[in-house]
C-alpha atoms as a PDB file:
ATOM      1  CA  UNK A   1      27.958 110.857   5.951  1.00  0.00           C
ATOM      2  CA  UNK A   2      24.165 111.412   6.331  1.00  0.00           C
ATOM      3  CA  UNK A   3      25.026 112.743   9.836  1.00  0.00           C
ATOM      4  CA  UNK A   4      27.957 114.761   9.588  1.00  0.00           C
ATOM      5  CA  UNK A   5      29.165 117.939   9.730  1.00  0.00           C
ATOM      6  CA  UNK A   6      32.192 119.410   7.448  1.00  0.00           C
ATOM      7  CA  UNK A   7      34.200 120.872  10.204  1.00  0.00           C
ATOM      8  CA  UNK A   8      37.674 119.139   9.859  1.00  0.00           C
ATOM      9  CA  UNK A   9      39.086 122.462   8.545  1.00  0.00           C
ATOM     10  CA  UNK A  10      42.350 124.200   9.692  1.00  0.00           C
ATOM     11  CA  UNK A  11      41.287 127.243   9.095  1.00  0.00           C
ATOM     12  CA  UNK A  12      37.706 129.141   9.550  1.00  0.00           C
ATOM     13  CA  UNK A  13      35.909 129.663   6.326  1.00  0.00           C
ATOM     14  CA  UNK A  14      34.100 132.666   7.084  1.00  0.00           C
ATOM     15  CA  UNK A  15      33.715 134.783   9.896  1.00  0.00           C
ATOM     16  CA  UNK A  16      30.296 135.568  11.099  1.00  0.00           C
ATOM     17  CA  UNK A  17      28.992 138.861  12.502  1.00  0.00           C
ATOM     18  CA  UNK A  18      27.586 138.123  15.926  1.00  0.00           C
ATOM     19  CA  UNK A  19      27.374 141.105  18.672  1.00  0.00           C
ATOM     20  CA  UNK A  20      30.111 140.630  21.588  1.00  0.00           C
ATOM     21  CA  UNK A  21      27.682 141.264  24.553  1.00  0.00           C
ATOM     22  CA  UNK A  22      25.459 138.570  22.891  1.00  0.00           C
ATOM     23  CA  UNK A  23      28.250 135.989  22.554  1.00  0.00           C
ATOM     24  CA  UNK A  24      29.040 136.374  25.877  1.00  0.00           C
ATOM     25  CA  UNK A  25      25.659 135.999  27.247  1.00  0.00           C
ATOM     26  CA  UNK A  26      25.468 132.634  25.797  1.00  0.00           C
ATOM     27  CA  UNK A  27      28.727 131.225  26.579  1.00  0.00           C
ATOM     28  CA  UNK A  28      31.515 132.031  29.084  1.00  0.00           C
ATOM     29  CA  UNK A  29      34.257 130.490  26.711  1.00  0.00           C
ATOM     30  CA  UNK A  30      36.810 133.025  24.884  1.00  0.00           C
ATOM     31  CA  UNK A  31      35.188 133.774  21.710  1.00  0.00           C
ATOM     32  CA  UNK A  32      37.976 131.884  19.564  1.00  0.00           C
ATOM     33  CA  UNK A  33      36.552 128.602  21.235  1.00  0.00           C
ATOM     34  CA  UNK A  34      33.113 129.475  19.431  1.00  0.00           C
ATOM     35  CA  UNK A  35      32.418 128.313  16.057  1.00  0.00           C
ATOM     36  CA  UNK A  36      29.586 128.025  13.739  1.00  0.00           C
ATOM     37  CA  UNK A  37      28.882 125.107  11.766  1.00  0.00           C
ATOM     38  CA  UNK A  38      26.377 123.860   8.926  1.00  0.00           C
ATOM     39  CA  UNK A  39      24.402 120.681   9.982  1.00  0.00           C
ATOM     40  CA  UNK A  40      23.901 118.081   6.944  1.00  0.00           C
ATOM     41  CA  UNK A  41      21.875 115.232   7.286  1.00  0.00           C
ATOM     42  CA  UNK A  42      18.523 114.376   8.628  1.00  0.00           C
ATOM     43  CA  UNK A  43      19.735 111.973  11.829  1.00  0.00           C
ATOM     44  CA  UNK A  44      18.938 114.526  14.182  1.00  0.00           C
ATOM     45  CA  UNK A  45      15.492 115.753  12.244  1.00  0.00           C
ATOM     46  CA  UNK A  46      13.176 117.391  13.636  1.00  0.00           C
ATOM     47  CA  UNK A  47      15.585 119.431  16.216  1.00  0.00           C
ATOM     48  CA  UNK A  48      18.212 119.965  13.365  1.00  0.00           C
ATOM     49  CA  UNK A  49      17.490 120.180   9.967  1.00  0.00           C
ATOM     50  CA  UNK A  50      19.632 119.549   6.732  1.00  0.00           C
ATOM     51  CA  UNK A  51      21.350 122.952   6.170  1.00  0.00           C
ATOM     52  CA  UNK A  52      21.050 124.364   9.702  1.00  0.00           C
ATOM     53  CA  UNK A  53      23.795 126.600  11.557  1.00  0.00           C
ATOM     54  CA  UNK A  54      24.984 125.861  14.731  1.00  0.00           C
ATOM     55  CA  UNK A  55      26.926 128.243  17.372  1.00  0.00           C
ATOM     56  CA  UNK A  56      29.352 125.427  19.249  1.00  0.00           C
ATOM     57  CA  UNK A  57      31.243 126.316  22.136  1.00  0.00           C
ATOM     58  CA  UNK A  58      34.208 124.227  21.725  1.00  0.00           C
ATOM     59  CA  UNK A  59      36.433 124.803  24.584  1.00  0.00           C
ATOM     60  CA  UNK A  60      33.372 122.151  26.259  1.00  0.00           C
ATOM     61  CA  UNK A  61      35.406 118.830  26.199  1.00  0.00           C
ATOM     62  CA  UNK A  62      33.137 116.475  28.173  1.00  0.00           C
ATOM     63  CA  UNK A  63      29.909 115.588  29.130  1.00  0.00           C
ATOM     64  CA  UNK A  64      28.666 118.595  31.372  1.00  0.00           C
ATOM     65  CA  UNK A  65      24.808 117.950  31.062  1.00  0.00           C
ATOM     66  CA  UNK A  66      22.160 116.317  28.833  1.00  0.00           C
ATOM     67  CA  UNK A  67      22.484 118.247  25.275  1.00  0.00           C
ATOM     68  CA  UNK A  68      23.513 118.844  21.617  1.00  0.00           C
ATOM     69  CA  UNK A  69      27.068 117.913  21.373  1.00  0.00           C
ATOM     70  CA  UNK A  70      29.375 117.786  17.945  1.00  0.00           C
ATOM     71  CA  UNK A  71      31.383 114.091  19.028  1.00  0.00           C
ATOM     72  CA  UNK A  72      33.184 111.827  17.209  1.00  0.00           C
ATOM     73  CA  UNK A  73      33.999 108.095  18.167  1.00  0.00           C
ATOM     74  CA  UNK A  74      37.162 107.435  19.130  1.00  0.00           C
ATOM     75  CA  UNK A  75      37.338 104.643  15.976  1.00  0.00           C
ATOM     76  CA  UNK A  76      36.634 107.409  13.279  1.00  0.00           C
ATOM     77  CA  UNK A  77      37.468 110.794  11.953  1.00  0.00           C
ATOM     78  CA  UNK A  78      33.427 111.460  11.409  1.00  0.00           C
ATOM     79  CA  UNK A  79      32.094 114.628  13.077  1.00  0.00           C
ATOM     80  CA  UNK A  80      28.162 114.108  14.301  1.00  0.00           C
ATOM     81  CA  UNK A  81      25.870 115.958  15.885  1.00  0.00           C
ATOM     82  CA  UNK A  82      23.901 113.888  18.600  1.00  0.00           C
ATOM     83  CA  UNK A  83      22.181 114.350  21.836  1.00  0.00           C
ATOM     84  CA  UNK A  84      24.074 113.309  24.698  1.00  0.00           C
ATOM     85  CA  UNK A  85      22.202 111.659  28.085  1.00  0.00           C
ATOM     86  CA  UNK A  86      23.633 109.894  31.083  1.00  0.00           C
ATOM     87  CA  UNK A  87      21.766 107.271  32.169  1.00  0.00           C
ATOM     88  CA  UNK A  88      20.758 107.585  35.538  1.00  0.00           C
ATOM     89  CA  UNK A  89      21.546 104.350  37.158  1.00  0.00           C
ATOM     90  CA  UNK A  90      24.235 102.880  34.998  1.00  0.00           C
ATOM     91  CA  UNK A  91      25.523 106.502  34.794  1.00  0.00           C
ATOM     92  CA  UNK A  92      26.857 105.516  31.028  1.00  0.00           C
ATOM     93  CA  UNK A  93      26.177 107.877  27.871  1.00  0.00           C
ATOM     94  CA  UNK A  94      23.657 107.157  25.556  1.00  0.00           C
ATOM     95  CA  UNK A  95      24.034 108.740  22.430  1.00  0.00           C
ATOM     96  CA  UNK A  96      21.078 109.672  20.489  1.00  0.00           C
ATOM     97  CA  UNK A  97      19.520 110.636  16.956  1.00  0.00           C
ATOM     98  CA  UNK A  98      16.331 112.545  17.329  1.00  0.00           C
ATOM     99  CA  UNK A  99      15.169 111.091  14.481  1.00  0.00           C
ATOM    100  CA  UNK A 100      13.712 108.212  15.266  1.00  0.00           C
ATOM    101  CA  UNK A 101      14.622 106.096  11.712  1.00  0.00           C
ATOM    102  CA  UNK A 102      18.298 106.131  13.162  1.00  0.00           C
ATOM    103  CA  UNK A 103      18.949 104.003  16.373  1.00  0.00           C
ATOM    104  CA  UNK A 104      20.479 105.237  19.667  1.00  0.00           C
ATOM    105  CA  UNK A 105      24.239 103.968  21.200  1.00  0.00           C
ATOM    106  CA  UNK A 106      23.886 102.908  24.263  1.00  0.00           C
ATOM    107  CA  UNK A 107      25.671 102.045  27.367  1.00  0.00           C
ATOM    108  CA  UNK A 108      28.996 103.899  26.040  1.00  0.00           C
ATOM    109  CA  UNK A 109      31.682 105.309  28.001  1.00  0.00           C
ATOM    110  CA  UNK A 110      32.584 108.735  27.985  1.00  0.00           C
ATOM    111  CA  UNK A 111      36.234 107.357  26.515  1.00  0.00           C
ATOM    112  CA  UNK A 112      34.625 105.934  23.341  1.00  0.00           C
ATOM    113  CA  UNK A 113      34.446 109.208  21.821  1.00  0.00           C
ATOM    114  CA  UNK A 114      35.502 112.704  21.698  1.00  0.00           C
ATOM    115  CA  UNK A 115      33.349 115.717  22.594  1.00  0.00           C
ATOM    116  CA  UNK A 116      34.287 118.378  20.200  1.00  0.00           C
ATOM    117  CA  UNK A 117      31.686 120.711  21.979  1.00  0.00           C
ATOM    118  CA  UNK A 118      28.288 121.557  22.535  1.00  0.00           C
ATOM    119  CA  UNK A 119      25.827 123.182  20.797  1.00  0.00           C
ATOM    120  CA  UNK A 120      24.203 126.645  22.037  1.00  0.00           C
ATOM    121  CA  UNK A 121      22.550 128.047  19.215  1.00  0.00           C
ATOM    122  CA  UNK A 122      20.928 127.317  15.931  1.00  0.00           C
ATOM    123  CA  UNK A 123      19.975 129.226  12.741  1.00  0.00           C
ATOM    124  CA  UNK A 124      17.727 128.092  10.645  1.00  0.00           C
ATOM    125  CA  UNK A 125      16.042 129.443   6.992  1.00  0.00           C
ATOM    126  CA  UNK A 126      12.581 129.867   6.441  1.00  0.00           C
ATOM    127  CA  UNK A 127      12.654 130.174   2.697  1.00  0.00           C
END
């Protein structure tokens, strides 16, 4: 989808080189919980471009703070890439595209979809 990442894979593709002390600055999960995967789609333009990498720590299973987080609803196999915010007074998610041509969810409950984990990190080209 024009959303989506391509991360329903059994196995890793590749293994990147990142330095150990760095990866465990950024993230107190066990480093098999981190993965990196390639953004496609321009839903969450101007944050995340088409063909961006993202580090996502994936041993995060919930809603820990406003953020990047890879979720997919709990009707559909589809993995997105969306920014996550708890409203303050109804204290229900709203899930939201940066790019403002696609329309936020709102009022959802955290049981209408599946955190896969949260972003930490990006990479990005410059070519």
């Amino acid at each position: 989808g024009p959303e989506s990442l391509n991360a329903d894979v059994p196995q890793p593709l590749y293994q990147n080189v990142f330095r150990q002390d760095w990866l465990i600055s950024v993230s107190s999960s066990p480093l098999n919980e981190l993965a990196v995967m390639r953004v496609a789609g321009d839903s969450m333009w101007d944050t995340l471009q088409d063909g961006d990498f993202i580090l996502v720590d994936r041993a995060i299973e919930r809603y820990t703070r406003d953020g990047l987080y890879v979720i997919r609803y709990s009707d559909g196999d589809e993995l997105m890439v969306k920014r996550l915010i708890r409203h303050p007074s109804s204290k229900l998610l709203v899930v939201k595209s940066d790019n403002p041509n696609y329309p936020s969810q709102t009022s959802l409950k955290d049981q209408d979809l599946t955190i896969e984990g949260r972003v930490i990190w990006l990479s990005r080209g410059i070519g």
